[in-house]
Every structure is written in structure tokens, then in C-alpha cells.
N, C-alpha and C. Protein backbone atom coordinates (compact mmCIF):
# COMPACT_ATOMS: atom_id res chain seq x y z
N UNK A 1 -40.78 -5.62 -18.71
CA UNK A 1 -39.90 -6.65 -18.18
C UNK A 1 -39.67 -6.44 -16.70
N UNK A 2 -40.52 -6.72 -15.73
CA UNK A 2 -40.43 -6.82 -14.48
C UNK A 2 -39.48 -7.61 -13.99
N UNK A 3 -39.04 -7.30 -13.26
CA UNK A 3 -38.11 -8.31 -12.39
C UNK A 3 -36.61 -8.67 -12.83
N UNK A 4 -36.63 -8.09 -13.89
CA UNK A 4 -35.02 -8.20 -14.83
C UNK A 4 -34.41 -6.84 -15.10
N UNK A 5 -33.13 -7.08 -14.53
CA UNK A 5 -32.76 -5.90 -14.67
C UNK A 5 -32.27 -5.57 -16.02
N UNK A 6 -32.31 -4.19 -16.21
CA UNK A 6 -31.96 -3.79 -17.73
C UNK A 6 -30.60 -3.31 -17.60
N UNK A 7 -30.28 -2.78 -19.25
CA UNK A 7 -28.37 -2.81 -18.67
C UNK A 7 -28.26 -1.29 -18.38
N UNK A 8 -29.17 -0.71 -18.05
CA UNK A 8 -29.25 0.98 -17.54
C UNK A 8 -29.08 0.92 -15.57
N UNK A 9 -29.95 -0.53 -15.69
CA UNK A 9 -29.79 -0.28 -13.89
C UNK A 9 -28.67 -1.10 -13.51
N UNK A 10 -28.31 -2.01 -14.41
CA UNK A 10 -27.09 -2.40 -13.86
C UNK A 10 -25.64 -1.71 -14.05
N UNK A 11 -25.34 -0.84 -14.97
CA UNK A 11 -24.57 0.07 -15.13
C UNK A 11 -24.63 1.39 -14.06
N UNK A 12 -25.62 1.43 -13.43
CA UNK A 12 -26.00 2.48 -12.34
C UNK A 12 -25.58 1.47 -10.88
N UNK A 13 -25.89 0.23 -10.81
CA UNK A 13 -24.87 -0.25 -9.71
C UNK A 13 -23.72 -0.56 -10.05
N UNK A 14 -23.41 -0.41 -11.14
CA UNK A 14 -22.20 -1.31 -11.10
C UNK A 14 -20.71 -0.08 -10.87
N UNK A 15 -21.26 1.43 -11.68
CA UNK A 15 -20.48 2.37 -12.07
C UNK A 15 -21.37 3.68 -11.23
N UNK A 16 -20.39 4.30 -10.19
CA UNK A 16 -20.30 4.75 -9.59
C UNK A 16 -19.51 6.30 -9.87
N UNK A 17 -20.05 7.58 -9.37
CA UNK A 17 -19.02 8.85 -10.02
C UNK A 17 -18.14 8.67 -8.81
N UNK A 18 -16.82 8.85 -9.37
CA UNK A 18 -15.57 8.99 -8.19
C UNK A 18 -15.79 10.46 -7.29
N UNK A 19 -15.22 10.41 -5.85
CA UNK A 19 -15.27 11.13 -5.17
C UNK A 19 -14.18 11.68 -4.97
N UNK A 20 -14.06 13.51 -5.15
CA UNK A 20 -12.41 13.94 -5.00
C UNK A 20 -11.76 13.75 -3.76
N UNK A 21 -10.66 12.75 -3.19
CA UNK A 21 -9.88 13.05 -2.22
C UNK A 21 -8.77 13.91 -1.84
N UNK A 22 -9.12 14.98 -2.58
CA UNK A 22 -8.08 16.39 -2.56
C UNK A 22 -8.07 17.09 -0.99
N UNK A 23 -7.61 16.97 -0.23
CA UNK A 23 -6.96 17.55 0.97
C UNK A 23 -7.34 17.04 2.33
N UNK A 24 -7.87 14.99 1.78
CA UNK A 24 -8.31 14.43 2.97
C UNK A 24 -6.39 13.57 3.38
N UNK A 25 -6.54 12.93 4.11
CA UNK A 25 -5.81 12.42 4.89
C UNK A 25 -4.94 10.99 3.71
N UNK A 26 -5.65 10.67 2.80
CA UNK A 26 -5.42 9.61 2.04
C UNK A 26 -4.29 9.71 1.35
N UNK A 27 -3.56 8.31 1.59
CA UNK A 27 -2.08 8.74 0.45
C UNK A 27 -2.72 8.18 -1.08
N UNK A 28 -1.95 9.34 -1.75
CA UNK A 28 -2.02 8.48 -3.45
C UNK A 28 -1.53 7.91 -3.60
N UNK A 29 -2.13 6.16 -4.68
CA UNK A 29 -2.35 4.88 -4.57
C UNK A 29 -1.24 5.44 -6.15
N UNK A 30 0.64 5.53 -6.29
CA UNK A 30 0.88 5.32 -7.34
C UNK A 30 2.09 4.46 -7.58
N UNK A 31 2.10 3.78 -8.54
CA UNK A 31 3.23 2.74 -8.26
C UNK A 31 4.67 3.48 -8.69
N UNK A 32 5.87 3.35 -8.27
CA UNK A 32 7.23 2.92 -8.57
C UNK A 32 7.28 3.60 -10.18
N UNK A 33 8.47 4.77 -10.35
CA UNK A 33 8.70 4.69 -12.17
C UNK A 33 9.58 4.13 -12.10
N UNK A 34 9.81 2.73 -13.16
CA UNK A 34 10.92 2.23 -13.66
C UNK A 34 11.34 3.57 -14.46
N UNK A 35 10.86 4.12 -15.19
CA UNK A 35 11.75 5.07 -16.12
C UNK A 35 13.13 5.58 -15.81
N UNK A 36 12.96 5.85 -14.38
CA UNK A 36 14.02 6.59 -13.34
C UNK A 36 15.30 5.30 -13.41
N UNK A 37 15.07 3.95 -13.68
CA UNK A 37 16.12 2.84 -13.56
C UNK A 37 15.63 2.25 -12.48
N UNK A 38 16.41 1.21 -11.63
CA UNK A 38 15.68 0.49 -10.66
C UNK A 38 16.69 1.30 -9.50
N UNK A 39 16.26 1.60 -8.05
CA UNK A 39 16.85 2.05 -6.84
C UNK A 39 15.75 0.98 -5.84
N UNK A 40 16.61 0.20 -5.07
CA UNK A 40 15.69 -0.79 -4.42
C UNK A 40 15.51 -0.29 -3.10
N UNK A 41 16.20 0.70 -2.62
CA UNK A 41 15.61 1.49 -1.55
C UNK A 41 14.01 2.32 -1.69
N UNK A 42 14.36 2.97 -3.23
CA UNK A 42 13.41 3.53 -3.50
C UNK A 42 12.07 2.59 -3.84
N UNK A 43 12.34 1.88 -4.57
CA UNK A 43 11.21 0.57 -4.64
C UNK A 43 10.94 -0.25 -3.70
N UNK A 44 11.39 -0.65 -2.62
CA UNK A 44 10.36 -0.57 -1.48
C UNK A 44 9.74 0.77 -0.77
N UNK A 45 10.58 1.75 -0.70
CA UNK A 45 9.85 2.74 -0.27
C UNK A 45 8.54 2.89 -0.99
N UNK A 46 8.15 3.25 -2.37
CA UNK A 46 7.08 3.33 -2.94
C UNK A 46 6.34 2.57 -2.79
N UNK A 47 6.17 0.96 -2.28
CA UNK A 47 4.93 0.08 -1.86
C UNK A 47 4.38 0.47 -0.71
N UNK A 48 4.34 1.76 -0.19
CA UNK A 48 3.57 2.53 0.86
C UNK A 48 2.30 2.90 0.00
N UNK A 49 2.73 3.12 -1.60
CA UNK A 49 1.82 3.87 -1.81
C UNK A 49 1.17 3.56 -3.34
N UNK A 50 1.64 2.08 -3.65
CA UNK A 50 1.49 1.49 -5.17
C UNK A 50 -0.02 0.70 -5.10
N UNK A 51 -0.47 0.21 -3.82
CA UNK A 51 -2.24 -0.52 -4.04
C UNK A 51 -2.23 -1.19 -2.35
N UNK A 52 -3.43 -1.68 -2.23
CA UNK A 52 -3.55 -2.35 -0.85
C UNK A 52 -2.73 -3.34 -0.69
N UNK A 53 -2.17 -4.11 -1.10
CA UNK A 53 -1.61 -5.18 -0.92
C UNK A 53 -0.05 -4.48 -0.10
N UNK A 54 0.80 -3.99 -1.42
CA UNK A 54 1.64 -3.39 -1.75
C UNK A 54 2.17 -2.22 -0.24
N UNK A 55 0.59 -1.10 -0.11
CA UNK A 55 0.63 -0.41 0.92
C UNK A 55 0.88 -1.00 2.55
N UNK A 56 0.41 -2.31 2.34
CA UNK A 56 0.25 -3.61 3.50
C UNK A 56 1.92 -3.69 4.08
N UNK A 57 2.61 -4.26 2.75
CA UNK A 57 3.82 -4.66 2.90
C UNK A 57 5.17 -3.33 3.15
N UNK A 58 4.33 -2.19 2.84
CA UNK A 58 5.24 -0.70 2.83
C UNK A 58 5.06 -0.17 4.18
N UNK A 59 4.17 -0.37 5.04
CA UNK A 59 3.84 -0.22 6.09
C UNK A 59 4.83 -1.27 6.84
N UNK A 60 4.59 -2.70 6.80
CA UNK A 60 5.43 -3.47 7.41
C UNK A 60 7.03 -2.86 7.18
N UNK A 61 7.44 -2.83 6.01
CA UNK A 61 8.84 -2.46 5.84
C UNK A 61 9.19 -1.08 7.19
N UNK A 62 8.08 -0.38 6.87
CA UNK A 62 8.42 1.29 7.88
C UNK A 62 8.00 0.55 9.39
N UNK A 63 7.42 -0.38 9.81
CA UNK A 63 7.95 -1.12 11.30
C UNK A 63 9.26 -1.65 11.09
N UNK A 64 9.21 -2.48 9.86
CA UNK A 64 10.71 -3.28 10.34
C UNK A 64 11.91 -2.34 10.49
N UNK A 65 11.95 -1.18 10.01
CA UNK A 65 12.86 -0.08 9.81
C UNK A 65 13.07 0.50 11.48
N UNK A 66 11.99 0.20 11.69
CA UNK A 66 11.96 1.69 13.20
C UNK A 66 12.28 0.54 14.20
N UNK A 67 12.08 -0.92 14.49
CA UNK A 67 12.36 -1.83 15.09
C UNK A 67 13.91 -1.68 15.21
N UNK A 68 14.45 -1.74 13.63
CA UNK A 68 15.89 -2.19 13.51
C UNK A 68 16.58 -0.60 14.28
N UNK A 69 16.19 0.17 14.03
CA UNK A 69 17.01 1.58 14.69
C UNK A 69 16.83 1.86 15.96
N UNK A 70 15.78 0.57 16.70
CA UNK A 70 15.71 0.76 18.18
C UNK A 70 17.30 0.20 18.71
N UNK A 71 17.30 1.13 19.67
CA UNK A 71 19.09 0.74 20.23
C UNK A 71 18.77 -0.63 21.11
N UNK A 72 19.43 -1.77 20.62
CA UNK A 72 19.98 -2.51 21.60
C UNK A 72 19.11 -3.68 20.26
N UNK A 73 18.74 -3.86 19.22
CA UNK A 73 17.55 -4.77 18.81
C UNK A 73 18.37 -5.43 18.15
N UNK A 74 19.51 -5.46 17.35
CA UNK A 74 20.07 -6.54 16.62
C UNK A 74 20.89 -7.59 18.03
N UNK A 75 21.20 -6.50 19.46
CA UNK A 75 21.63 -7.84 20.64
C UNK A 75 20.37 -8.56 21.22
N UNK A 76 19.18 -7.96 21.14
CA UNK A 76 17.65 -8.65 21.22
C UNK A 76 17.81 -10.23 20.20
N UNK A 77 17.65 -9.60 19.04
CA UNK A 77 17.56 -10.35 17.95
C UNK A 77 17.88 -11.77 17.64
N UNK A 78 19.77 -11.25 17.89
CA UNK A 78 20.26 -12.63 17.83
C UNK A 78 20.70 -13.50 19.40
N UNK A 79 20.18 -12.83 20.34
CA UNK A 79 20.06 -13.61 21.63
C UNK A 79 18.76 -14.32 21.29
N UNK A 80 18.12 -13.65 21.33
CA UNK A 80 16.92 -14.86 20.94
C UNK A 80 16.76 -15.92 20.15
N UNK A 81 17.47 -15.75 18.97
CA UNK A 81 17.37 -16.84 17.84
C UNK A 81 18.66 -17.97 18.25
N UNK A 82 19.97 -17.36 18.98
CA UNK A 82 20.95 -18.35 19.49
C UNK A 82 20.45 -18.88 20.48
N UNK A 83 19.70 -18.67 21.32
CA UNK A 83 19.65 -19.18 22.58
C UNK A 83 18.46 -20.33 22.37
């Protein structure tokens, strides 16, 4: 059967052996335990590190954080939006 793939070569592209990221730079991708109850400080904190999307929006939160503790940014803020 030329030209068709069999389900040996497509299981060989499709499935890949994982590579250990043990002591590279990468954060682990784990979500939030509800078990613990809900803490909504803590549940945004953990979307740094629950999937890409998630890591996207945990990142934004840790700008909006360091923005808001710049001195003088909430008289920035609302001068701009009143004026």
C-alpha cells in the first residue's frame, strides 16, 4: 500500500515521547485546587500557571498589579478618564 499511510506511521506523527523539563526555566502548567475552598486572590494568582490562555491573563494581572503600586497611578488614572 504505497502512498497511504498506515496507522503505525501515523501514530509515530501524531504521538511524540515527552521531554523532561526538570531544571529548565519553565513554570508548571497546574491549575487552582478547589479542594482548599475558593480564595480569589489565590485564584487569580494561579492563572500564571493553569495553561496558555490562563498564563496570558496571570501575566496581565502581575502588570496590572505593579502599575497599580506605581506611586502617583490611581491620580494618573482618574485625571485621565475625568478630563
Amino acid at each position: 500500500m504505497r502512498g497511504k499511510p498506515t496507522l503505525e506511521s501515523a501514530r509515530a506523527a501524531a504521538f511524540k515521547e515527552s521531554e523532561s523539563l526538570e531544571g529548565s526555566s519553565c513554570i508548571k502548567i497546574e491549575g487552582y485546587n478547589f479542594n482548599q475552598g475558593v480564595n480569589y486572590s489565590e485564584l487569580l494568582r494561579s492563572m500564571i500557571s493553569t495553561g496558555f490562555q490562563a498564563s496570558n491573563l496571570g501575566d496581565a494581572i502581575q502588570v496590572v498589579n505593579q502599575m497599580r503600586s506605581f506611586p502617583g497611578f490611581w491620580l494618573e488614572f482618574w485625571h485621565a478618564r475625568c478630563l
